[in-house]
PDB file of N, CA and C in Angstrom:
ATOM      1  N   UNK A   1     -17.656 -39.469  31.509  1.00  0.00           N
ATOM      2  CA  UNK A   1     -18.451 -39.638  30.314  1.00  0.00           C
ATOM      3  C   UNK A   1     -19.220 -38.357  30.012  1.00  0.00           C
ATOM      4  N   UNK A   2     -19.819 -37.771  31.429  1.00  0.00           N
ATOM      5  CA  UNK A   2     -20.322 -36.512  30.997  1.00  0.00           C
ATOM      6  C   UNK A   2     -19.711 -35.191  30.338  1.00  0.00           C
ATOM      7  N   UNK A   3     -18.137 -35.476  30.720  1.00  0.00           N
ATOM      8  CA  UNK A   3     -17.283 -34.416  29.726  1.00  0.00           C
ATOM      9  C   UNK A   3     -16.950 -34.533  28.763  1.00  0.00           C
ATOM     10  N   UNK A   4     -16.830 -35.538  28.246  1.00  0.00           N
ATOM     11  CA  UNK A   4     -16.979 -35.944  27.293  1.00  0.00           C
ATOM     12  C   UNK A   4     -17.819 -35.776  26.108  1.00  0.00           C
ATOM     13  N   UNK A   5     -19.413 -36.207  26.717  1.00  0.00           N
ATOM     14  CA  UNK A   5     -20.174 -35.373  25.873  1.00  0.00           C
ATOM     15  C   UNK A   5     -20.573 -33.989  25.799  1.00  0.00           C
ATOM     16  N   UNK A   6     -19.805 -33.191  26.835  1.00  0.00           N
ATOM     17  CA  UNK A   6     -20.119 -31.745  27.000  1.00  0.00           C
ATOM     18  C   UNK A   6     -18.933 -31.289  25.622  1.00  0.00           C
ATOM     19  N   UNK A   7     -17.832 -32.014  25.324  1.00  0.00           N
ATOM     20  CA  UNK A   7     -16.937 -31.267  24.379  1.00  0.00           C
ATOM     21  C   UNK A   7     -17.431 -31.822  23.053  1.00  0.00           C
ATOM     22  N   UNK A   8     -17.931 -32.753  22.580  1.00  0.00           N
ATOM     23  CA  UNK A   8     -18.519 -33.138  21.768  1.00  0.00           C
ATOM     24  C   UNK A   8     -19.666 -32.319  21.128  1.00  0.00           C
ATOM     25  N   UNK A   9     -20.488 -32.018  22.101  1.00  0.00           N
ATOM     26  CA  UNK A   9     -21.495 -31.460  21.799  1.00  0.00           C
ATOM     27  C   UNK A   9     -21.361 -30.181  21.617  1.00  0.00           C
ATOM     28  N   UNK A  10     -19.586 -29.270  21.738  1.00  0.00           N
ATOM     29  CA  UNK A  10     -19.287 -28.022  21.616  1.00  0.00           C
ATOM     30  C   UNK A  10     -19.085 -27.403  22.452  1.00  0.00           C
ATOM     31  N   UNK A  11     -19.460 -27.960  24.286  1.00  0.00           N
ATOM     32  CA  UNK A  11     -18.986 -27.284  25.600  1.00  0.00           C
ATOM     33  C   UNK A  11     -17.165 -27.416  25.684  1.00  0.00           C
ATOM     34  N   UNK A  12     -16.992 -26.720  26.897  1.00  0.00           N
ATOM     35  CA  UNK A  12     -15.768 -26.857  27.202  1.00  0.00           C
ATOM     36  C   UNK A  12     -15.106 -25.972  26.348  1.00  0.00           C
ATOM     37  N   UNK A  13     -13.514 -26.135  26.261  1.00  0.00           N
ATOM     38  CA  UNK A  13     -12.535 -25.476  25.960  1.00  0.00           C
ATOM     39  C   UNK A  13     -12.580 -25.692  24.232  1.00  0.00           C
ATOM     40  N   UNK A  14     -12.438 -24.875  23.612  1.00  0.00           N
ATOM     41  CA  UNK A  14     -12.338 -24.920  22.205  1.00  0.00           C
ATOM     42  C   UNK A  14     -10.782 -24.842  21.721  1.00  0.00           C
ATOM     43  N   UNK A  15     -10.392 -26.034  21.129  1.00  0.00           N
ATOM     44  CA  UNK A  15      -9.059 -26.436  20.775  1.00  0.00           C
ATOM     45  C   UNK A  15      -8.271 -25.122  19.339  1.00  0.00           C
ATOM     46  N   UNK A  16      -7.059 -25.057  19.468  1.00  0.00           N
ATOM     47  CA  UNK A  16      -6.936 -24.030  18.516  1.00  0.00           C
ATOM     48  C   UNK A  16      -6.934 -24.599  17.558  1.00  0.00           C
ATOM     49  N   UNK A  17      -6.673 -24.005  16.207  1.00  0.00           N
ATOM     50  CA  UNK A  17      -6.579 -24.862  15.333  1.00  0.00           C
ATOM     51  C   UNK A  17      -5.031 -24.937  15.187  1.00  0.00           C
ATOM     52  N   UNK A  18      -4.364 -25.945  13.641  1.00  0.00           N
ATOM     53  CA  UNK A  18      -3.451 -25.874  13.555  1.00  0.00           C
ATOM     54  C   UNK A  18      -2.366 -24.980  13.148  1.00  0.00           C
ATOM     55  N   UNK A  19      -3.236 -24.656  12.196  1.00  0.00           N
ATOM     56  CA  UNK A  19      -2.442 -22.838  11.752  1.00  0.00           C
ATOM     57  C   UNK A  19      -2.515 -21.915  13.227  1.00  0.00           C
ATOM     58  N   UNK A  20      -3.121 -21.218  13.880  1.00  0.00           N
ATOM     59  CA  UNK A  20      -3.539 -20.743  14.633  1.00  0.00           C
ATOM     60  C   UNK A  20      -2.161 -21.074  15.758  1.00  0.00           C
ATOM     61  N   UNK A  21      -1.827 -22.046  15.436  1.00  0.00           N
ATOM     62  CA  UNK A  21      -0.664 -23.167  17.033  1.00  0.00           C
ATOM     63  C   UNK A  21       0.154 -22.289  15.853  1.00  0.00           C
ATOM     64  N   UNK A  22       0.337 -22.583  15.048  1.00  0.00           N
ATOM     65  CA  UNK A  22       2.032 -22.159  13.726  1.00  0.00           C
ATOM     66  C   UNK A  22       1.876 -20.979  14.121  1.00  0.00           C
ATOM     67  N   UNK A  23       1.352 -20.067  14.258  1.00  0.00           N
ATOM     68  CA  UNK A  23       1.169 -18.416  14.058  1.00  0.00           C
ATOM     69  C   UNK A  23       1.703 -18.453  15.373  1.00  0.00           C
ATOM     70  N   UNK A  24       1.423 -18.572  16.742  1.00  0.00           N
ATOM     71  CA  UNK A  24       1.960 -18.346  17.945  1.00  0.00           C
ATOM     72  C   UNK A  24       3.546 -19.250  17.852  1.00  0.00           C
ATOM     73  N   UNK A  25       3.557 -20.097  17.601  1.00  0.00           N
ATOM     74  CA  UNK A  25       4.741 -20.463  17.084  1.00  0.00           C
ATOM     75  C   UNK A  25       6.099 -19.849  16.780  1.00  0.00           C
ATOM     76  N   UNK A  26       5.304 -18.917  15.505  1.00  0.00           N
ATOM     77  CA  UNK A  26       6.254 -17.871  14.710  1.00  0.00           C
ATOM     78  C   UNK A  26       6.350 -16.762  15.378  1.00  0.00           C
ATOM     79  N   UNK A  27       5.503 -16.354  16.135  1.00  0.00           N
ATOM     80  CA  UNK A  27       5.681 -15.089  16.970  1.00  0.00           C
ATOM     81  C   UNK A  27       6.720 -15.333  17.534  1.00  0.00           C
ATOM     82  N   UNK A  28       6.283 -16.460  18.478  1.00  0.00           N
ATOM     83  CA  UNK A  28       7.561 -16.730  19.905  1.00  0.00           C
ATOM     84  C   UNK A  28       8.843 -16.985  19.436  1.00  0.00           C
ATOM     85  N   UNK A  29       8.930 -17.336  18.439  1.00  0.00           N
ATOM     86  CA  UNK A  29      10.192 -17.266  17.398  1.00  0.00           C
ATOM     87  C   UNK A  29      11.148 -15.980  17.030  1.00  0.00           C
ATOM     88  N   UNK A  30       9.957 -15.334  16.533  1.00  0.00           N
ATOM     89  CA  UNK A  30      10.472 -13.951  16.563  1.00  0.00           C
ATOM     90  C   UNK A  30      11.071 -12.950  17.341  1.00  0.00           C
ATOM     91  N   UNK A  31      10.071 -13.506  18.396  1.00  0.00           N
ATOM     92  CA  UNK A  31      10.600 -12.524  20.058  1.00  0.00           C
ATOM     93  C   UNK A  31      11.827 -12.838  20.444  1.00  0.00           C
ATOM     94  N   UNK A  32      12.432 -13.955  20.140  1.00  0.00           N
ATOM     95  CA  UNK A  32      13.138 -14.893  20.608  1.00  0.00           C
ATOM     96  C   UNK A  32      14.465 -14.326  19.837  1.00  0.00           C
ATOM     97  N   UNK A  33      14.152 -14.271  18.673  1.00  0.00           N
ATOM     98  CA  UNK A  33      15.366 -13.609  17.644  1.00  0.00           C
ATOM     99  C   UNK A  33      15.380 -12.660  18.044  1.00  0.00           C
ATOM    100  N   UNK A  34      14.551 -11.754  18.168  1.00  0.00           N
ATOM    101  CA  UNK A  34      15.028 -10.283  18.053  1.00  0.00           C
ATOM    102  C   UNK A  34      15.323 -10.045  19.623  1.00  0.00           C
ATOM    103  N   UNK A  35      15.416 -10.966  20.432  1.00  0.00           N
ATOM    104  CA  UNK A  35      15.812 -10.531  21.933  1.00  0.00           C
ATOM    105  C   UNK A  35      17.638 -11.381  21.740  1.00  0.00           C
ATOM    106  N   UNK A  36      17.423 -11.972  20.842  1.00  0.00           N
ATOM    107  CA  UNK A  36      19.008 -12.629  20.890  1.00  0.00           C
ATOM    108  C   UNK A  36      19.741 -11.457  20.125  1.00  0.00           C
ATOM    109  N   UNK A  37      19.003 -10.788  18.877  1.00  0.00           N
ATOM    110  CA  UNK A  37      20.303  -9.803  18.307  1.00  0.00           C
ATOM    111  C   UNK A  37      20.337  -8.327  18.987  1.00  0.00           C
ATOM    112  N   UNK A  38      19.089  -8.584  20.325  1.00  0.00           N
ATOM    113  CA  UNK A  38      20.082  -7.210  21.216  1.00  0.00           C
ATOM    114  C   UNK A  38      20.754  -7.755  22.011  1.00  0.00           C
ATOM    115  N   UNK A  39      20.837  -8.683  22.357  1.00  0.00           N
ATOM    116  CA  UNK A  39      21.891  -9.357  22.792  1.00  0.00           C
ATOM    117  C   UNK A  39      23.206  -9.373  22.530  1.00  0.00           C
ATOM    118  N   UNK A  40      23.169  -9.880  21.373  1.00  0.00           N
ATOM    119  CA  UNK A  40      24.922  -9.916  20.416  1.00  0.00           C
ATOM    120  C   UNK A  40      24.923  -8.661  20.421  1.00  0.00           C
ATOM    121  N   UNK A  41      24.079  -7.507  20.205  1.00  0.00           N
ATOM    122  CA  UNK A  41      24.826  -5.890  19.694  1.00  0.00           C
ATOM    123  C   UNK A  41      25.110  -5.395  21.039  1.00  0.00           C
ATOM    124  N   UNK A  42      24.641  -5.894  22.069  1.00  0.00           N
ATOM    125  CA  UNK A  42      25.154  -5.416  23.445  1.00  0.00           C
ATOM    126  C   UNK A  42      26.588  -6.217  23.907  1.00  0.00           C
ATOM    127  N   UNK A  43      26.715  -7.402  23.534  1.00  0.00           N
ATOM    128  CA  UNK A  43      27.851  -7.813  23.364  1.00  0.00           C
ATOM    129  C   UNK A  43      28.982  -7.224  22.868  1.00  0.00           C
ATOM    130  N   UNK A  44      28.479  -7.052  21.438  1.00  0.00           N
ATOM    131  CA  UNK A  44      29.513  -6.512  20.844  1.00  0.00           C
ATOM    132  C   UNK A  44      30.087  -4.655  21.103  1.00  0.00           C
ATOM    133  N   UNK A  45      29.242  -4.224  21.358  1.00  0.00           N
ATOM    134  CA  UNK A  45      29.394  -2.747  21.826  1.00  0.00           C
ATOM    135  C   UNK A  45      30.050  -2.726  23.190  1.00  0.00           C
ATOM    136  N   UNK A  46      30.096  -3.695  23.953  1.00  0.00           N
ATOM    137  CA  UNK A  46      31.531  -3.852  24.564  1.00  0.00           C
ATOM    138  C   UNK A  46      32.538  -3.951  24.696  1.00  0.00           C
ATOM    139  N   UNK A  47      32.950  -4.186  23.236  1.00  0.00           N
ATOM    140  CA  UNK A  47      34.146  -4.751  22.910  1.00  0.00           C
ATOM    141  C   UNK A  47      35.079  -3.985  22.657  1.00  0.00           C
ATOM    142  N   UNK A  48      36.040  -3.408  23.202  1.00  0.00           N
ATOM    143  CA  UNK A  48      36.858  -2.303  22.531  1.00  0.00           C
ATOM    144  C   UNK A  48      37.230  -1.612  21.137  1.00  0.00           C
ATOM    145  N   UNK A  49      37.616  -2.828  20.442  1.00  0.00           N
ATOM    146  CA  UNK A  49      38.133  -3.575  19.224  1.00  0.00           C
ATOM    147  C   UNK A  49      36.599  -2.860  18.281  1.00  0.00           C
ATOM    148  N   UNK A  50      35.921  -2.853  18.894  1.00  0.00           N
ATOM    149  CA  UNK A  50      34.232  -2.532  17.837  1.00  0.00           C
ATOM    150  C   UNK A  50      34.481  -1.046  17.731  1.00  0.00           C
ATOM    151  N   UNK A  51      34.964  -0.418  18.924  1.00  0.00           N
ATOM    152  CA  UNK A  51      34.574   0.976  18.695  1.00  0.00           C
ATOM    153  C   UNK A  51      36.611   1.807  18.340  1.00  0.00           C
ATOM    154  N   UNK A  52      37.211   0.746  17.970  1.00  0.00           N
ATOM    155  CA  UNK A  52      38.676   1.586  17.598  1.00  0.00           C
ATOM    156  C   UNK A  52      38.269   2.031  15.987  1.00  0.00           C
ATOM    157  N   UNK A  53      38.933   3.415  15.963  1.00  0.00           N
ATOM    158  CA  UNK A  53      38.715   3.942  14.723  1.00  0.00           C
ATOM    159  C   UNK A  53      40.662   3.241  14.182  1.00  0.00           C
ATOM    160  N   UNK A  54      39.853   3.199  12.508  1.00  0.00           N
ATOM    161  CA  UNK A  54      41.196   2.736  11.972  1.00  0.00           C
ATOM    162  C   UNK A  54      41.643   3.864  11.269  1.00  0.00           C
ATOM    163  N   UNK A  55      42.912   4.203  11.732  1.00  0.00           N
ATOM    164  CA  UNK A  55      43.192   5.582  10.609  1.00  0.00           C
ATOM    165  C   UNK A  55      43.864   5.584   9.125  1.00  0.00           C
ATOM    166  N   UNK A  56      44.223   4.328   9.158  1.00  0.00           N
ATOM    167  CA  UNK A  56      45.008   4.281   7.870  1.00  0.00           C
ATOM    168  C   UNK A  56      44.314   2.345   7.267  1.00  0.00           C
ATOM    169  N   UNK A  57      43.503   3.168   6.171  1.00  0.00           N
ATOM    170  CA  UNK A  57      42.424   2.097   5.582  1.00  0.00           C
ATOM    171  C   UNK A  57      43.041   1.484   4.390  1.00  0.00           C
ATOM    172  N   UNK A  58      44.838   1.709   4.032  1.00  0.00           N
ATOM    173  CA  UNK A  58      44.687   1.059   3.194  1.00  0.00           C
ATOM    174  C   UNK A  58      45.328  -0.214   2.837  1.00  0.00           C
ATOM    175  N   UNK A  59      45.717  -0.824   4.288  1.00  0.00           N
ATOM    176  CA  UNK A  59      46.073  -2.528   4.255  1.00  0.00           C
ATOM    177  C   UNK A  59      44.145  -3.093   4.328  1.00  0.00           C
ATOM    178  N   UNK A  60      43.574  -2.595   4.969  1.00  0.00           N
ATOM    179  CA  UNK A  60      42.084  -2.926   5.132  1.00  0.00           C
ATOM    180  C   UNK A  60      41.845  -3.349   3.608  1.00  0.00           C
ATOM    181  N   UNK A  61      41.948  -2.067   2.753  1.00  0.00           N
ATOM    182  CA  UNK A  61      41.110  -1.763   1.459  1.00  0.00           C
ATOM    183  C   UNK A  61      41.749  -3.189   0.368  1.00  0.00           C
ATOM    184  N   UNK A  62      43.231  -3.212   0.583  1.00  0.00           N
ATOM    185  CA  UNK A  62      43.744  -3.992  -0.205  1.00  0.00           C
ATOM    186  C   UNK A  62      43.228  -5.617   0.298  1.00  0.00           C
ATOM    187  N   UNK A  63      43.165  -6.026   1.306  1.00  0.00           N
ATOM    188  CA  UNK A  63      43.085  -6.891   1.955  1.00  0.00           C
ATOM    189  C   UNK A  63      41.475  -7.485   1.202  1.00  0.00           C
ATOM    190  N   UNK A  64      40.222  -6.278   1.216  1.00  0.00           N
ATOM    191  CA  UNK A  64      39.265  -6.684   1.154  1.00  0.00           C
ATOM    192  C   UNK A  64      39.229  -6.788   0.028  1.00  0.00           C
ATOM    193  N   UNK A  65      39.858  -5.767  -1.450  1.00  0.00           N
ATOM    194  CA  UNK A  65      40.223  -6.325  -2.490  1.00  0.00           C
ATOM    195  C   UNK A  65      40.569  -7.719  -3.062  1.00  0.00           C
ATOM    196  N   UNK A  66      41.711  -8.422  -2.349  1.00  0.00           N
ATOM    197  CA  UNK A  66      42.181  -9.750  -2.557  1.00  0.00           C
ATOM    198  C   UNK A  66      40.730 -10.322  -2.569  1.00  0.00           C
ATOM    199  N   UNK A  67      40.315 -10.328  -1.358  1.00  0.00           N
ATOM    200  CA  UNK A  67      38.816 -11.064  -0.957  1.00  0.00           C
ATOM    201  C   UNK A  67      37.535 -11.437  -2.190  1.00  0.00           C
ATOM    202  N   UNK A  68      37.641  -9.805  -2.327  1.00  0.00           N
ATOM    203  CA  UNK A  68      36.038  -9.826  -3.465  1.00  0.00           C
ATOM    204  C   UNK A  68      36.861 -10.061  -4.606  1.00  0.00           C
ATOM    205  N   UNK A  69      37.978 -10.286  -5.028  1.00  0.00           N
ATOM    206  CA  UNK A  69      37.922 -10.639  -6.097  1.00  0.00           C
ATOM    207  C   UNK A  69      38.438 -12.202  -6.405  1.00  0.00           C
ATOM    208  N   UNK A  70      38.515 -12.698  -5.585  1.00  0.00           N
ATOM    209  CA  UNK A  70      38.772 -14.699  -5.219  1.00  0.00           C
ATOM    210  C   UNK A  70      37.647 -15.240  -6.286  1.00  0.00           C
ATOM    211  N   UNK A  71      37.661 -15.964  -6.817  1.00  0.00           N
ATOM    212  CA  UNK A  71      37.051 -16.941  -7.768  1.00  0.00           C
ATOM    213  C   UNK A  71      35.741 -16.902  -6.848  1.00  0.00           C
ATOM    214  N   UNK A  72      35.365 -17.575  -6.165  1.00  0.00           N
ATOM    215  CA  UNK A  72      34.116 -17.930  -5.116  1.00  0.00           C
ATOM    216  C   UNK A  72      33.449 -16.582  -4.691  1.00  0.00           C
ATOM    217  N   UNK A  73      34.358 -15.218  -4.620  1.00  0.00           N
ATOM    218  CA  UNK A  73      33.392 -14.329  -3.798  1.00  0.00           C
ATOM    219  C   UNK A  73      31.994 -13.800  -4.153  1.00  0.00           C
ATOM    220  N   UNK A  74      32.232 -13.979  -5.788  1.00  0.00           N
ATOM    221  CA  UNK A  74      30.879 -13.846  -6.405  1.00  0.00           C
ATOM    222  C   UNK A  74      29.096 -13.123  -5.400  1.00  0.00           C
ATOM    223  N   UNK A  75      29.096 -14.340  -5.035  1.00  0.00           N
ATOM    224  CA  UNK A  75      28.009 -14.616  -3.619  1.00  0.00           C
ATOM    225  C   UNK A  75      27.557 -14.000  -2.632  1.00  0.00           C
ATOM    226  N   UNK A  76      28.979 -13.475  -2.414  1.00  0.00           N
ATOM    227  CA  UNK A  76      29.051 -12.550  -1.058  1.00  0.00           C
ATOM    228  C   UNK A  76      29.525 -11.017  -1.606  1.00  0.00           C
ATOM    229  N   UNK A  77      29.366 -10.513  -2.860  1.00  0.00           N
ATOM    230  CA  UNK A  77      29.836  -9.311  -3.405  1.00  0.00           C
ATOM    231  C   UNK A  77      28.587  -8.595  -3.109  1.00  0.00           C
ATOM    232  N   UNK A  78      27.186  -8.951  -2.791  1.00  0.00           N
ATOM    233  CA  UNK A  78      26.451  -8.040  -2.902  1.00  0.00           C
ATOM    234  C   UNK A  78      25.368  -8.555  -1.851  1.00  0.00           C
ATOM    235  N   UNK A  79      24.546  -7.926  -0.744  1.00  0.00           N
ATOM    236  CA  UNK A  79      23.769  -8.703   0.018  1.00  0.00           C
ATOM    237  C   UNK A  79      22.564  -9.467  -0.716  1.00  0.00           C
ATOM    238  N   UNK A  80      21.992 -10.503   0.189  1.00  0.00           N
ATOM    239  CA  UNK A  80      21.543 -11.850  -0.076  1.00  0.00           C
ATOM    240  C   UNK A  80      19.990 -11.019  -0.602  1.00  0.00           C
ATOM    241  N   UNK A  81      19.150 -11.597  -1.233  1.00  0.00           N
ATOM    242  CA  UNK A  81      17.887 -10.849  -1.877  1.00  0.00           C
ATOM    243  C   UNK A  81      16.924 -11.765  -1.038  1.00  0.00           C
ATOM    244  N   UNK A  82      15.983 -11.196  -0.253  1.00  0.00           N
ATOM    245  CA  UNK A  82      14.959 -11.948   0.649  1.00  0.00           C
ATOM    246  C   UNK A  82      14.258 -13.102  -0.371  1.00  0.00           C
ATOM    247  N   UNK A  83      13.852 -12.384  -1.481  1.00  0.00           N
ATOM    248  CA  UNK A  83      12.881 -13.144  -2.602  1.00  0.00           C
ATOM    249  C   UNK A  83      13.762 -14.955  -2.958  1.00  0.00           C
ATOM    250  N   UNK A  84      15.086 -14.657  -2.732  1.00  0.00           N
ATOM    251  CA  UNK A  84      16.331 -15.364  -3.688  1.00  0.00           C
ATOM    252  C   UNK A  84      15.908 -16.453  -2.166  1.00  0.00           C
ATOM    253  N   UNK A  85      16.332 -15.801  -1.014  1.00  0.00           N
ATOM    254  CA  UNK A  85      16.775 -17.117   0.232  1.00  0.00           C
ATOM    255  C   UNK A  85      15.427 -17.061   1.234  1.00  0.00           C
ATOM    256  N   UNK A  86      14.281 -17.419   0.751  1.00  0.00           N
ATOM    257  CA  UNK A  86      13.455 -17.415   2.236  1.00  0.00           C
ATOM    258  C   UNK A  86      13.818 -17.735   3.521  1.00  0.00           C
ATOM    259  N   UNK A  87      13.581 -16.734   4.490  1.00  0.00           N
ATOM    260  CA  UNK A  87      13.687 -17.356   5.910  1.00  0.00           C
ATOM    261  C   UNK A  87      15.471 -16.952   6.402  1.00  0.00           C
ATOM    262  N   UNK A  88      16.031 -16.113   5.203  1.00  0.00           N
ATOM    263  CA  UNK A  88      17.071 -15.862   5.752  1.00  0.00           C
ATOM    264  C   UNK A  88      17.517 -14.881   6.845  1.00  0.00           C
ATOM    265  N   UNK A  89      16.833 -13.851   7.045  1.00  0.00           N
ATOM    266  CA  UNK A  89      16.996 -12.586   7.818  1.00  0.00           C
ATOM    267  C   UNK A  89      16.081 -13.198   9.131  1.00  0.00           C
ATOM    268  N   UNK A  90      15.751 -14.033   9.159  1.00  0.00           N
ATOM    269  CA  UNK A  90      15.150 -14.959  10.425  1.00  0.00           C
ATOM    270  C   UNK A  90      16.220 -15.841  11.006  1.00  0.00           C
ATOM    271  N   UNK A  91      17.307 -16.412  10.138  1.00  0.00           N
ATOM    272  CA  UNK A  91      17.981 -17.266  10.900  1.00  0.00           C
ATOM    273  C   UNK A  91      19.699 -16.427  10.796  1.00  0.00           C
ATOM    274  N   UNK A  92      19.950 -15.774   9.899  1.00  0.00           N
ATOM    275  CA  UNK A  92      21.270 -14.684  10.178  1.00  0.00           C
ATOM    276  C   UNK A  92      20.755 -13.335  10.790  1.00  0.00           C
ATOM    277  N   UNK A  93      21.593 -13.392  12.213  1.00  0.00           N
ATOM    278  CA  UNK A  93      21.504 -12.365  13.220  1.00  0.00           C
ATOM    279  C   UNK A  93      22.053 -10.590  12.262  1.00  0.00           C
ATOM    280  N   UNK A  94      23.072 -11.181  11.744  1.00  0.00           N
ATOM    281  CA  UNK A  94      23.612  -9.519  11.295  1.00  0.00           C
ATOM    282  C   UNK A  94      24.572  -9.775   9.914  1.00  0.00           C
ATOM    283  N   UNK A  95      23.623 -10.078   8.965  1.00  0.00           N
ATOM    284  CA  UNK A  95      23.381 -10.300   7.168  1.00  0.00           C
ATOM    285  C   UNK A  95      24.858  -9.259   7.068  1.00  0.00           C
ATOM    286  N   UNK A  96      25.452  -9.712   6.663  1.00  0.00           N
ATOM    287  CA  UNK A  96      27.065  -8.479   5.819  1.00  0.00           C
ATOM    288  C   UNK A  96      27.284  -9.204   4.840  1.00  0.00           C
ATOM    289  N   UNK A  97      27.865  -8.574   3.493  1.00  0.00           N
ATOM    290  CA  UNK A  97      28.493  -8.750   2.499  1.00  0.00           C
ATOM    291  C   UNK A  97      29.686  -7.926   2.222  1.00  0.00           C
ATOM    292  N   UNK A  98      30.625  -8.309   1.263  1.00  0.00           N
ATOM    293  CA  UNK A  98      31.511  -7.515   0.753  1.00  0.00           C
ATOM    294  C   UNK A  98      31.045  -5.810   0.508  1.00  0.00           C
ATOM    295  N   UNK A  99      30.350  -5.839  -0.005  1.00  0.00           N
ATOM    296  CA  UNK A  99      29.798  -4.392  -0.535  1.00  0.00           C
ATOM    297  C   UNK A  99      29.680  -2.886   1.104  1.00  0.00           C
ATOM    298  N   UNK A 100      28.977  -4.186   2.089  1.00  0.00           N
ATOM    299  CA  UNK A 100      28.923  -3.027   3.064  1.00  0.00           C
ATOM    300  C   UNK A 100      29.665  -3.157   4.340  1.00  0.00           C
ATOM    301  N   UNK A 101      30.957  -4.427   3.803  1.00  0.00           N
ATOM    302  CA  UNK A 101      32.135  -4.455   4.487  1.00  0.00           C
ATOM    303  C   UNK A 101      32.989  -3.366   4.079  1.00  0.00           C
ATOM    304  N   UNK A 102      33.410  -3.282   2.576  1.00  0.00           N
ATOM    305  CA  UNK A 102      34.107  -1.967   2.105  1.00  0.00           C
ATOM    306  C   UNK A 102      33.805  -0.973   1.921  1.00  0.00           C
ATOM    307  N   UNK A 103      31.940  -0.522   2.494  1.00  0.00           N
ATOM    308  CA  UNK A 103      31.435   0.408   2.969  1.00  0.00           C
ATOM    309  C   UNK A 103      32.179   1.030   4.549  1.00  0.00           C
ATOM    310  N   UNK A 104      32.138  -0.065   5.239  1.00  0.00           N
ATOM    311  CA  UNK A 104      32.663   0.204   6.816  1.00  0.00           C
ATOM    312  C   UNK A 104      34.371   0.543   7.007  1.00  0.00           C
ATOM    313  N   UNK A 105      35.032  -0.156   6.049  1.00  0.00           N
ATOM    314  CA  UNK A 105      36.240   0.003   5.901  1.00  0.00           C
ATOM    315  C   UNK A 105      36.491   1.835   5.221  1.00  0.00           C
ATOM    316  N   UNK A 106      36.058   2.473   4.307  1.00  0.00           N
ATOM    317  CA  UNK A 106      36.187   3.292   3.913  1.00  0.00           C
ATOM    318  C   UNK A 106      35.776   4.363   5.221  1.00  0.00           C
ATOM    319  N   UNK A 107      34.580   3.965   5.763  1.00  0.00           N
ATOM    320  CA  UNK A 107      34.186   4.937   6.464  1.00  0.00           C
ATOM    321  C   UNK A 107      35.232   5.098   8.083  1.00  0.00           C
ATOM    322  N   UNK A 108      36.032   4.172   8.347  1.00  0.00           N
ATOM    323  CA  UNK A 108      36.958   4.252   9.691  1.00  0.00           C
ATOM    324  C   UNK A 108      35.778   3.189  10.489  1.00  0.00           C
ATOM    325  N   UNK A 109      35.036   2.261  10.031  1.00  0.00           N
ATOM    326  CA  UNK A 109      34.167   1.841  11.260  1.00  0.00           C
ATOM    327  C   UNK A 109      34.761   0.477  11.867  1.00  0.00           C
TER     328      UNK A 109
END
């Protein structure tokens, strides 16, 4: 009973608030993401296949052609606008579109 009225009266441990819990929340969230996409890029920089140069880009070029120009590609012709998708670059590890797919293709990557 006496601790009781010691937290009542303002002793003891002072509870966080609720925002305050969300904010540590979002941190540990964050840490969490950004320790998973060095993860995948350490993954992937293993991979042989990541680091072969392509010398002849132009089944690639045509290929990605067919692609961006499909009825649906619309969407994916240009990367996603933060303002447009909240919360997206929080939950996609490594954001690509057409635009800086046939960026990578041109360049041998």
């Amino acid at each position: 009973a006496a601790k009781a009225a010691a937290k009542a009266a303002g002793g003891g441990r002072v509870a966080k608030s609720k925002k305050e819990e969300m904010e540590i929340e979002k941190k540990a969230k964050q840490v969490k993401l950004s320790f998973e996409k060095q993860q995948a890029l350490l993954t992937l920089d293993q991979n042989d296949e990541y680091h072969k140069e392509h010398t002849d880009t132009t089944i690639l070029l045509a290929l990605w052609k067919r692609i961006s120009s499909h009825r649906t590609s619309a969407v994916f012709r240009k990367p996603v606008d933060p303002a447009m998708a909240p919360g997206y670059k929080e939950r996609i590890l490594f954001p690509i579109d057409l635009s800086l797919i046939r960026k990578m293709i041109v360049c041998r990557m």
